[in-house]
C-alpha atoms as a PDB file:
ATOM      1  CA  UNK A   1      16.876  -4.508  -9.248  1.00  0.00           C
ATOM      2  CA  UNK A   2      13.928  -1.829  -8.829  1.00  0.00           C
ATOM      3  CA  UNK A   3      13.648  -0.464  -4.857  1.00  0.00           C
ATOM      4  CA  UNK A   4      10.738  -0.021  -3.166  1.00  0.00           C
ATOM      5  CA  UNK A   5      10.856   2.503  -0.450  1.00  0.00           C
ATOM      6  CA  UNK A   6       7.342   2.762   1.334  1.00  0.00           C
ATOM      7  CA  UNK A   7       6.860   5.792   3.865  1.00  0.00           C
ATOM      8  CA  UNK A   8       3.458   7.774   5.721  1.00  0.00           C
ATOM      9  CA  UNK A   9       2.979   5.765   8.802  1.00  0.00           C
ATOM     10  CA  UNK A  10       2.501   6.334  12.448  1.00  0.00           C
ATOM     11  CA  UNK A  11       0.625   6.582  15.019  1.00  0.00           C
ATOM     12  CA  UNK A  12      -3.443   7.693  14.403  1.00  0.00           C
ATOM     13  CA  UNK A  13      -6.504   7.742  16.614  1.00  0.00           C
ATOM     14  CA  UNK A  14      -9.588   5.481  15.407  1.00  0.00           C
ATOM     15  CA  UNK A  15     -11.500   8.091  12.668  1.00  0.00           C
ATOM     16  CA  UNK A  16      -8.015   9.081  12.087  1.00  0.00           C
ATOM     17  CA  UNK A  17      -6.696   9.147   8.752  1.00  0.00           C
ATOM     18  CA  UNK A  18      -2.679   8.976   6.738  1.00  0.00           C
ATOM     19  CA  UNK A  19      -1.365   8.658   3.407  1.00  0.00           C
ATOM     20  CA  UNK A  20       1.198   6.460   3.034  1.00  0.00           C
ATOM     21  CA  UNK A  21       3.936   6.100  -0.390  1.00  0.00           C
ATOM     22  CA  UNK A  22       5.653   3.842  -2.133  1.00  0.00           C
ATOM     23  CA  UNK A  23       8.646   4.946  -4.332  1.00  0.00           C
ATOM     24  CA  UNK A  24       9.930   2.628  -6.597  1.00  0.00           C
ATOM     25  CA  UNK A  25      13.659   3.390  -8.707  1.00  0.00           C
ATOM     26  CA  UNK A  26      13.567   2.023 -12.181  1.00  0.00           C
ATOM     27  CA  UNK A  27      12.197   3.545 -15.422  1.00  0.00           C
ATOM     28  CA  UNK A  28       9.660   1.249 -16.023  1.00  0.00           C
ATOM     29  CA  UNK A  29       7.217   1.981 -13.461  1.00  0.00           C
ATOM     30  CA  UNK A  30       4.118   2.608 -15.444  1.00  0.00           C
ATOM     31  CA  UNK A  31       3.848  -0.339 -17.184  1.00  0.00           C
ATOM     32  CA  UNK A  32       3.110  -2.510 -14.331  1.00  0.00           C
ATOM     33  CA  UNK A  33       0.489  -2.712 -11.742  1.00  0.00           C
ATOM     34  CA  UNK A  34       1.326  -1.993  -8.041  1.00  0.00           C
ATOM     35  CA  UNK A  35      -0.287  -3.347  -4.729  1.00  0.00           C
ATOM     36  CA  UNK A  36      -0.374  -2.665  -1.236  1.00  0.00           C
ATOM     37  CA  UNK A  37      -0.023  -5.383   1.258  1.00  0.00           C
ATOM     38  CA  UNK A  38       0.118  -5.343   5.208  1.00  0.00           C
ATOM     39  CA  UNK A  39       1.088  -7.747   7.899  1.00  0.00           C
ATOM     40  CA  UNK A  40      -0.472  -7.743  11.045  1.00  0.00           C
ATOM     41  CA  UNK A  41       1.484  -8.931  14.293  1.00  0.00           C
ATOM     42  CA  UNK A  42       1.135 -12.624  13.823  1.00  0.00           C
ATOM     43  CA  UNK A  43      -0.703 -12.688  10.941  1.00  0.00           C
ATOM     44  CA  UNK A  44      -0.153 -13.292   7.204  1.00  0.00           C
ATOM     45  CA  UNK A  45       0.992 -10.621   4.657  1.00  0.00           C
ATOM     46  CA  UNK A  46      -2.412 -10.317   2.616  1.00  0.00           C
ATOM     47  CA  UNK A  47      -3.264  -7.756  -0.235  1.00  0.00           C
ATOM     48  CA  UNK A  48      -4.735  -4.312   0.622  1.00  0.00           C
ATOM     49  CA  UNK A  49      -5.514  -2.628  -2.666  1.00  0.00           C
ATOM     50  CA  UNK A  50      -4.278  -2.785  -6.324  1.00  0.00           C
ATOM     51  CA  UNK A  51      -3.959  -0.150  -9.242  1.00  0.00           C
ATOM     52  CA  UNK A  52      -3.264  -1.297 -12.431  1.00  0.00           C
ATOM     53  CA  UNK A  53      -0.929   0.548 -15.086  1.00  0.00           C
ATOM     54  CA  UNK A  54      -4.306   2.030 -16.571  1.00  0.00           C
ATOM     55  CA  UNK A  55      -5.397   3.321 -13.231  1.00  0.00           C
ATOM     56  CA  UNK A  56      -8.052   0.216 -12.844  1.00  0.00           C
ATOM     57  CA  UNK A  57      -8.642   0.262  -8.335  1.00  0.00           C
ATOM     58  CA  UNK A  58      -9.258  -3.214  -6.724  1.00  0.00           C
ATOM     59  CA  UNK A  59      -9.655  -3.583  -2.885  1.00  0.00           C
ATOM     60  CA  UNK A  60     -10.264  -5.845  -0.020  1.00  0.00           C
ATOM     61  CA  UNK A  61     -13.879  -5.756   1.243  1.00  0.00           C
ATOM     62  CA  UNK A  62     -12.302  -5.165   4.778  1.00  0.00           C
ATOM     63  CA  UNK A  63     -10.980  -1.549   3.306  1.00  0.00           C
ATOM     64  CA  UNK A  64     -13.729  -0.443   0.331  1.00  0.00           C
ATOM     65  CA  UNK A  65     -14.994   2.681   1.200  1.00  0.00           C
ATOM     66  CA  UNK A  66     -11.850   3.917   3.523  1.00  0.00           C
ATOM     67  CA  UNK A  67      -9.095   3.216   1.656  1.00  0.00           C
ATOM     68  CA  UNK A  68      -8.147   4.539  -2.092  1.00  0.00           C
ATOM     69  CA  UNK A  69      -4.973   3.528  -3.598  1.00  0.00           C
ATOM     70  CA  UNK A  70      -3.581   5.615  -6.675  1.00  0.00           C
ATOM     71  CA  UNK A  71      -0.148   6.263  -8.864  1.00  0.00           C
ATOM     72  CA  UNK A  72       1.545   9.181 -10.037  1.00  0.00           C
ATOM     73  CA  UNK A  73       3.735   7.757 -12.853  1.00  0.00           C
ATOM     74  CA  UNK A  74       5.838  10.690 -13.208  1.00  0.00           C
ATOM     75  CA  UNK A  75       6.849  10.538  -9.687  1.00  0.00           C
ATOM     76  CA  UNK A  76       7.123   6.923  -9.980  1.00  0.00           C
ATOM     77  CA  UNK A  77       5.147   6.720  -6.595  1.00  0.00           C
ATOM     78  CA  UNK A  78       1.906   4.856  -5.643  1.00  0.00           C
ATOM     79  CA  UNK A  79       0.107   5.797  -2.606  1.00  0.00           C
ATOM     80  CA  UNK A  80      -2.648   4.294  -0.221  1.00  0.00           C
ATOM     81  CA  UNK A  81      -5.282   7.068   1.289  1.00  0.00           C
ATOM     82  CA  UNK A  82      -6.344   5.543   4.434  1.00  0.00           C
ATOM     83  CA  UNK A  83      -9.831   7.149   5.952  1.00  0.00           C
ATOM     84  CA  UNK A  84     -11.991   5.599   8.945  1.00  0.00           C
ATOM     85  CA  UNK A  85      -8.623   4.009  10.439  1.00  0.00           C
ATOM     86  CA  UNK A  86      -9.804   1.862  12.980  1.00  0.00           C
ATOM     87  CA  UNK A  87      -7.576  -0.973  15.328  1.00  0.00           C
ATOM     88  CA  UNK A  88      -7.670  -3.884  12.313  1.00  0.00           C
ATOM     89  CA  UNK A  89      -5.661  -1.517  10.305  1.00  0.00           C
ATOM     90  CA  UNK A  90      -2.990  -1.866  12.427  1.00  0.00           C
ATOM     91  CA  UNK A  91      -0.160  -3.574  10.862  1.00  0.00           C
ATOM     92  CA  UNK A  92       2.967  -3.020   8.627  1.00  0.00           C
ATOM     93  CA  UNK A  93       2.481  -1.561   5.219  1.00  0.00           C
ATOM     94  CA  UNK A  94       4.145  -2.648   2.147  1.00  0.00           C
ATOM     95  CA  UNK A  95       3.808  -2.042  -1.411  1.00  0.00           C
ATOM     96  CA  UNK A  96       4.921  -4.066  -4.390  1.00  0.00           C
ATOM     97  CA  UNK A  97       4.924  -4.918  -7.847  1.00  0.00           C
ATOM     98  CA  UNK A  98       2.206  -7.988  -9.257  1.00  0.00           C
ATOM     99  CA  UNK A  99       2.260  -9.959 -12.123  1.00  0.00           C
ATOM    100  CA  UNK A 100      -0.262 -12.300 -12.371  1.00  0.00           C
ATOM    101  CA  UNK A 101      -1.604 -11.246  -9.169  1.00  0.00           C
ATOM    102  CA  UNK A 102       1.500 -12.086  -7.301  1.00  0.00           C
ATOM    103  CA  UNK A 103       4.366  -9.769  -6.101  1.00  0.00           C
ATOM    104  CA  UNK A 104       7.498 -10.018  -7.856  1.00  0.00           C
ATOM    105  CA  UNK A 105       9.891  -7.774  -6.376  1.00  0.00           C
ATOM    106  CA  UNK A 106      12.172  -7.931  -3.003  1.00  0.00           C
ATOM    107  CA  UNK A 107      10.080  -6.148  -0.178  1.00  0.00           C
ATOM    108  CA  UNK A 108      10.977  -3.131   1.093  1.00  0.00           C
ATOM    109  CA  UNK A 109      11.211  -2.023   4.711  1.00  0.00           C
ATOM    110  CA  UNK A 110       7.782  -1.254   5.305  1.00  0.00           C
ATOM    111  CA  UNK A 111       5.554   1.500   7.013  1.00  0.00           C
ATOM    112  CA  UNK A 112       3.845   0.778  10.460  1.00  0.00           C
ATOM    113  CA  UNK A 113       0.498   1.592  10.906  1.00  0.00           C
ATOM    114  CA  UNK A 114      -0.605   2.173  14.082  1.00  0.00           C
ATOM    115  CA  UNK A 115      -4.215   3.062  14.807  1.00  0.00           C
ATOM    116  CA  UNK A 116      -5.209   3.739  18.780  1.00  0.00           C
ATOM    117  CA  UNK A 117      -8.632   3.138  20.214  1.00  0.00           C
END
């Protein structure tokens, strides 16, 4: 079963900015696209960004602009760039692997995201 181990959060003043990462075992990490998700206290888990196997970039309109989400396939690592962090981005961070636009993988731990006003 592949891992994913995410990693980058903490605690950031509004403007601030992190970079958070996602390392996944297995061998077959380029072939599939990867997607960041994040769960806000008392909300539902909803989809951040996405970067399919050929690099292809889809986000949520509440992140275009701040965010940028890209893979190093060698590392087998995806990452999320996170500019302009303001309070709404305050939440736990996950990443996983989609299929049909759905994650198929166990979720990891997480990263928290905490952004200060």
């Amino acid at each position: 079963q592949v891992q994913l181990v995410e990693s980058g959060g903490g605690l950031v003043q509004a403007g601030g900015s992190l970079r958070l990462s996602c390392a996944a075992s297995g061998r077959t990490f380029s072939r599939y696209a990867m997607s960041w998700y994040r769960q806000a206290p008392g909300k539902e888990r909803e989809l951040v960004a996405t970067v399919l196997s050929g690099g292809v970039r889809w986000y949520a309109d509440s992140v275009k602009g701040r965010f940028t989400v890209f893979r190093d396939n060698d590392k087998n690592t995806v990452y999320l760039q996170m500019n302009s962090l303001n309070s709404e981005d305050t939440a736990v961070y996950y990443c996983n692997r989609v299929r049909d636009g759905r994650p198929v993988l166990s979720w990891g731990q997480g990263t928290q995201v905490t952004v200060s006003s």
